[in-house]
Protein backbone atom coordinates (compact mmCIF):
# COMPACT_ATOMS: atom_id res chain seq x y z
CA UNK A 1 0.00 0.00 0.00
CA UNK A 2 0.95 3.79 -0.77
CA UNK A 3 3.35 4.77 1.91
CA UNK A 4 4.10 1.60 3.40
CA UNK A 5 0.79 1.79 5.83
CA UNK A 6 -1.12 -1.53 6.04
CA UNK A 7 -4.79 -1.86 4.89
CA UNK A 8 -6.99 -2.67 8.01
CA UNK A 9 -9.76 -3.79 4.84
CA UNK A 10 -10.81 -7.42 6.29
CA UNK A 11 -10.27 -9.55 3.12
CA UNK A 12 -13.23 -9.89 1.12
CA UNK A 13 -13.29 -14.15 1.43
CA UNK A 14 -13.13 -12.99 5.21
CA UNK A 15 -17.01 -11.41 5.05
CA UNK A 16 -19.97 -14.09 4.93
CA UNK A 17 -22.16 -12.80 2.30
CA UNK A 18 -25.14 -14.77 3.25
CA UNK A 19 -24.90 -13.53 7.13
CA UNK A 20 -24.94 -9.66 5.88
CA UNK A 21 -27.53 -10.45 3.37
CA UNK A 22 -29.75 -11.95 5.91
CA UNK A 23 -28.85 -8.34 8.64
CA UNK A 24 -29.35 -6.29 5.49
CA UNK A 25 -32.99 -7.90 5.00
CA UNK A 26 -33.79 -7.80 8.54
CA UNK A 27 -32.83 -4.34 9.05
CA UNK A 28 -35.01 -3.20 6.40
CA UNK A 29 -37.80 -4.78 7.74
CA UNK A 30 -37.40 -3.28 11.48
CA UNK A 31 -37.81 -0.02 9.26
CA UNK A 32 -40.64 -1.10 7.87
CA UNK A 33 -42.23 -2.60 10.64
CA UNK A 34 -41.68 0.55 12.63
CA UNK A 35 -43.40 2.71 9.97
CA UNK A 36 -46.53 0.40 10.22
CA UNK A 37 -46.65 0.17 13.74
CA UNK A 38 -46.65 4.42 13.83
CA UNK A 39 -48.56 4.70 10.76
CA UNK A 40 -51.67 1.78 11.95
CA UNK A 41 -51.75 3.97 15.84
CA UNK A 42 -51.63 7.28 15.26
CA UNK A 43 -54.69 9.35 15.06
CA UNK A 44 -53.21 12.54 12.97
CA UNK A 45 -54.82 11.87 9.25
CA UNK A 46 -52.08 13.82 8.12
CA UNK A 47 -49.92 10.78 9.53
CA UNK A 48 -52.00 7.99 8.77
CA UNK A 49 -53.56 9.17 5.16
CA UNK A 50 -50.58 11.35 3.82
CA UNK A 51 -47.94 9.41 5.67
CA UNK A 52 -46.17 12.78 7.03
CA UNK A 53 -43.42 10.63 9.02
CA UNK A 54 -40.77 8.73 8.85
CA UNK A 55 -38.56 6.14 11.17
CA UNK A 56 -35.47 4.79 11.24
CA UNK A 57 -32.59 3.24 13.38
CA UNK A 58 -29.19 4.27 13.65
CA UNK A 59 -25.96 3.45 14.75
CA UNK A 60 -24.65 4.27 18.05
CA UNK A 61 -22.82 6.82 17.18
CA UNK A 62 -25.90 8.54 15.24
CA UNK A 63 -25.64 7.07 11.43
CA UNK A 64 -28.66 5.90 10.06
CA UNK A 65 -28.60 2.27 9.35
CA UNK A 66 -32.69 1.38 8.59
CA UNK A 67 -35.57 3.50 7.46
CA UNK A 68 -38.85 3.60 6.80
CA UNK A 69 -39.74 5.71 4.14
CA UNK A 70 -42.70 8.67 4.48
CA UNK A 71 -41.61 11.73 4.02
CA UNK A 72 -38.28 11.91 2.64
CA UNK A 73 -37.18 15.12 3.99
CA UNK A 74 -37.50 13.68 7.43
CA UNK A 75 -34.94 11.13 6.74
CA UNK A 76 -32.10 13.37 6.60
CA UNK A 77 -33.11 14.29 10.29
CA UNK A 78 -33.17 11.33 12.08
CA UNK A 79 -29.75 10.91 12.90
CA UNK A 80 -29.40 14.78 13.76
CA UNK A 81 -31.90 14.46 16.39
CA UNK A 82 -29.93 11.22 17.83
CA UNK A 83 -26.82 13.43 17.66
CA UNK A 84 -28.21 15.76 19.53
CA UNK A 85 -29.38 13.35 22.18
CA UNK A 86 -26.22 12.03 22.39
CA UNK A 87 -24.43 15.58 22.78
CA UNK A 88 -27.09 16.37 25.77
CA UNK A 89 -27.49 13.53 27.42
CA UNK A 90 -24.95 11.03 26.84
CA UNK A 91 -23.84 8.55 29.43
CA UNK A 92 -26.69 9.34 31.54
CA UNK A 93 -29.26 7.10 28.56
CA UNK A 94 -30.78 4.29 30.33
CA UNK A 95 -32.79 1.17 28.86
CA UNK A 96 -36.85 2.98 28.16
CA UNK A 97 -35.45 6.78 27.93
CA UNK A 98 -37.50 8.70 25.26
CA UNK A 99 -36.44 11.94 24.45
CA UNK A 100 -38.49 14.31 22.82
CA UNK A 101 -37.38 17.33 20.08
CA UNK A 102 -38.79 19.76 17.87
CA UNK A 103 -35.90 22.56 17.82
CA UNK A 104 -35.89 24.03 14.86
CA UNK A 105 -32.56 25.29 15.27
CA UNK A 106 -30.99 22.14 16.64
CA UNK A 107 -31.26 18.26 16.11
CA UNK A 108 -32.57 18.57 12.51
CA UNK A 109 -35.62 20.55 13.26
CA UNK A 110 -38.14 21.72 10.40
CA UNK A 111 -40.94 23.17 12.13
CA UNK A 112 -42.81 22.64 15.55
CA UNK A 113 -45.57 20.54 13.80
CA UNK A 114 -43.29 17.88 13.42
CA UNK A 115 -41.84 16.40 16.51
CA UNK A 116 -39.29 13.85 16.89
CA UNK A 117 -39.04 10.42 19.47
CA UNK A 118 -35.41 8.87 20.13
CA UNK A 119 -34.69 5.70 22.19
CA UNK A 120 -31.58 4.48 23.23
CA UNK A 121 -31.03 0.55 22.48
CA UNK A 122 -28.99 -1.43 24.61
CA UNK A 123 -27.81 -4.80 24.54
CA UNK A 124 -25.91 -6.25 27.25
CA UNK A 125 -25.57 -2.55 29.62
CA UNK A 126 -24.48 -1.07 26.21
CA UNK A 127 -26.10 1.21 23.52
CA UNK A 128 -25.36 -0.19 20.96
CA UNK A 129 -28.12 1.58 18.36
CA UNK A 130 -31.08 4.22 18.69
CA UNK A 131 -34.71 3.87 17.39
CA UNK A 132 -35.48 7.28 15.84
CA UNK A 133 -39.28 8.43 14.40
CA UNK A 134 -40.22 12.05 13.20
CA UNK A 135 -43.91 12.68 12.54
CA UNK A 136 -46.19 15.51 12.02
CA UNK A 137 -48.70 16.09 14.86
CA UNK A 138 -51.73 17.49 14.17
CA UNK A 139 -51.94 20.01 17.16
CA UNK A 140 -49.08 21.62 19.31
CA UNK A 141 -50.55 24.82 20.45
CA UNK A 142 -49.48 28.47 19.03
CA UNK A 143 -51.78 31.10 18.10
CA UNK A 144 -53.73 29.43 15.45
CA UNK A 145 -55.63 25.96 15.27
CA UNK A 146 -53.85 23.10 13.95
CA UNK A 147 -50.26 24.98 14.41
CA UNK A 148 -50.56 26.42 11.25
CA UNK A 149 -49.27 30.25 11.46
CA UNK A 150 -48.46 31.14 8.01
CA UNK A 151 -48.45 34.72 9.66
CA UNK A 152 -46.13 34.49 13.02
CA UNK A 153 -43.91 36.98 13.68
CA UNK A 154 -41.97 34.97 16.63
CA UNK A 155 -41.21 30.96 17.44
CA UNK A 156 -43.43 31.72 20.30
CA UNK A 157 -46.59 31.95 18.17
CA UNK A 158 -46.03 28.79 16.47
CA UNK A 159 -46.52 26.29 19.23
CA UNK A 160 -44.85 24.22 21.93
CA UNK A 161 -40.73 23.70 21.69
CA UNK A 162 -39.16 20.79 22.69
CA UNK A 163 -35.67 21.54 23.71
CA UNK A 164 -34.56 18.01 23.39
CA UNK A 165 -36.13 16.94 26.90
CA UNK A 166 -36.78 13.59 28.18
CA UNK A 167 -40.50 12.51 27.62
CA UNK A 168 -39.79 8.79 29.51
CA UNK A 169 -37.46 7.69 31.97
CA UNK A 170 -36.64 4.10 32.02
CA UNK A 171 -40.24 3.13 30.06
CA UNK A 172 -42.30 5.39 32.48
CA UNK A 173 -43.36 8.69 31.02
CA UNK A 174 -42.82 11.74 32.76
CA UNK A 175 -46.35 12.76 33.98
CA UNK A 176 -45.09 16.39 34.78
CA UNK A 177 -43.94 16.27 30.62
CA UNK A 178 -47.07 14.75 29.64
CA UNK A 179 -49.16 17.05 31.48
CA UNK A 180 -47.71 20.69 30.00
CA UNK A 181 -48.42 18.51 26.77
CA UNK A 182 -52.04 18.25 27.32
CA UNK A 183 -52.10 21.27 29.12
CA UNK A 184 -51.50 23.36 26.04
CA UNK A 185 -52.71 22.10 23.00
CA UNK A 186 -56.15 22.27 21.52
CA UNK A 187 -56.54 18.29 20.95
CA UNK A 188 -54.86 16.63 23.79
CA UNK A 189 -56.30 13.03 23.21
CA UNK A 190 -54.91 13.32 19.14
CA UNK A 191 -51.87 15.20 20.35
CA UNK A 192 -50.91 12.33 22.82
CA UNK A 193 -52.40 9.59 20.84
CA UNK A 194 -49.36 10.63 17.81
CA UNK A 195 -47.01 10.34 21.09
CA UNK A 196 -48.28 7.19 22.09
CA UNK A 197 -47.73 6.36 18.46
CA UNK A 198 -44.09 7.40 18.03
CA UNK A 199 -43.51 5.90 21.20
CA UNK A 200 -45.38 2.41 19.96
CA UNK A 201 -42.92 2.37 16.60
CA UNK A 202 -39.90 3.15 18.97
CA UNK A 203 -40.18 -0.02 21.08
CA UNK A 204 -40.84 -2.56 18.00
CA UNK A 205 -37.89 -1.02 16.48
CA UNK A 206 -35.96 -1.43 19.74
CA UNK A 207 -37.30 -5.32 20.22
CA UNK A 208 -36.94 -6.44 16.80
CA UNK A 209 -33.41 -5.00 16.53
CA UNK A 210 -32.34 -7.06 20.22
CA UNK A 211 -33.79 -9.82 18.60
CA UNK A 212 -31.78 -9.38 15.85
């Protein structure tokens, strides 16, 4: 090799194709199954009907490795908003953390409307990948019904922000979190029912990929 350095390239006989043909596969389908799962229990028709959403699983590190496709935009976000987990909260992840973001200045945020789930998934005390979903829910608050405020002047007007905070702490969610949720939002059972949605496509997406 140029410059006397060694290649640390495993030798191709070395890789069993049928092994990462049968992870490739399976990975796919987590994505897949994960878009279902968030796509059959949410109650947004803007989720459901135009498929505004997407979910994926990376890396630990952040890379996305799966998807399922909706909204292709979103897909390019994903692993920002697991960054951006990572960068906050680190070390302290434990097994059933969900953290919550909408930021449109950090973590790949678009606008309020569409919110974004991350889960930490461990194997063995380790994280070893993160289950990652961004969907568009219907209602987040702001000055106008629906979150639509093609005229705001401020962030403010536009709805709830979610600074990256943690919505459940080892599988139990934070009531206090929950509550401000509901407490300011014009449809609380839709507006949690698209949580309880992202949150359902998190947890197959963690499962299937320990199972894997």
């Amino acid at each position: 090799m140029a410059g006397g350095r060694q290649s640390r390239r495993r030798p191709a006989e070395a890789v069993d194709l049928f092994t990462l043909e049968i992870i490739k596969n399976a990975l796919v389908a987590i994505g897949d199954e994960m878009f279902v799962a968030l796509q059959r229990t949410s109650m947004s028709t803007i989720i459901y009907e135009v498929l505004d959403f997407a979910t994926g699983l990376t890396d630990a590190r952040g890379q996305l490795i799966t998807q399922g496709n909706g909204v292709t935009l979103f897909l390019g976000t994903l692993s920002h908003a697991v960054s951006y987990t990572l960068e906050k909260f680190g070390a302290d992840l434990r097994p059933g953390d969900i953290i919550v973001t909408n930021d449109p200045y950090t973590g790949g945020g678009t606008h309020l409307s569409d919110v974004s789930l991350v889960m930490p998934i461990f194997y063995d005390g380790e994280i070893v990948a993160f289950a990652a979903n961004k969907a568009h829910w219907t209602e987040v608050g702001g000055k106008d019904p629906g979150s639509w405020t093609t005229d705001a002047t401020e962030v403010y007007q536009e709805g709830l922000q979610f600074p990256c905070v943690k919505l459940f702490d080892r599988g139990t969610p934070i009531e206090s979190v929950v509550d401000l949720i509901r407490a300011n939002v014009r449809l609380p059972d839709m507006t949690l029912g698209d949580m309880w949605a992202g949150v359902a496509a998190l947890r197959v997406g963690g499962r299937r990929f320990r199972d894997l």
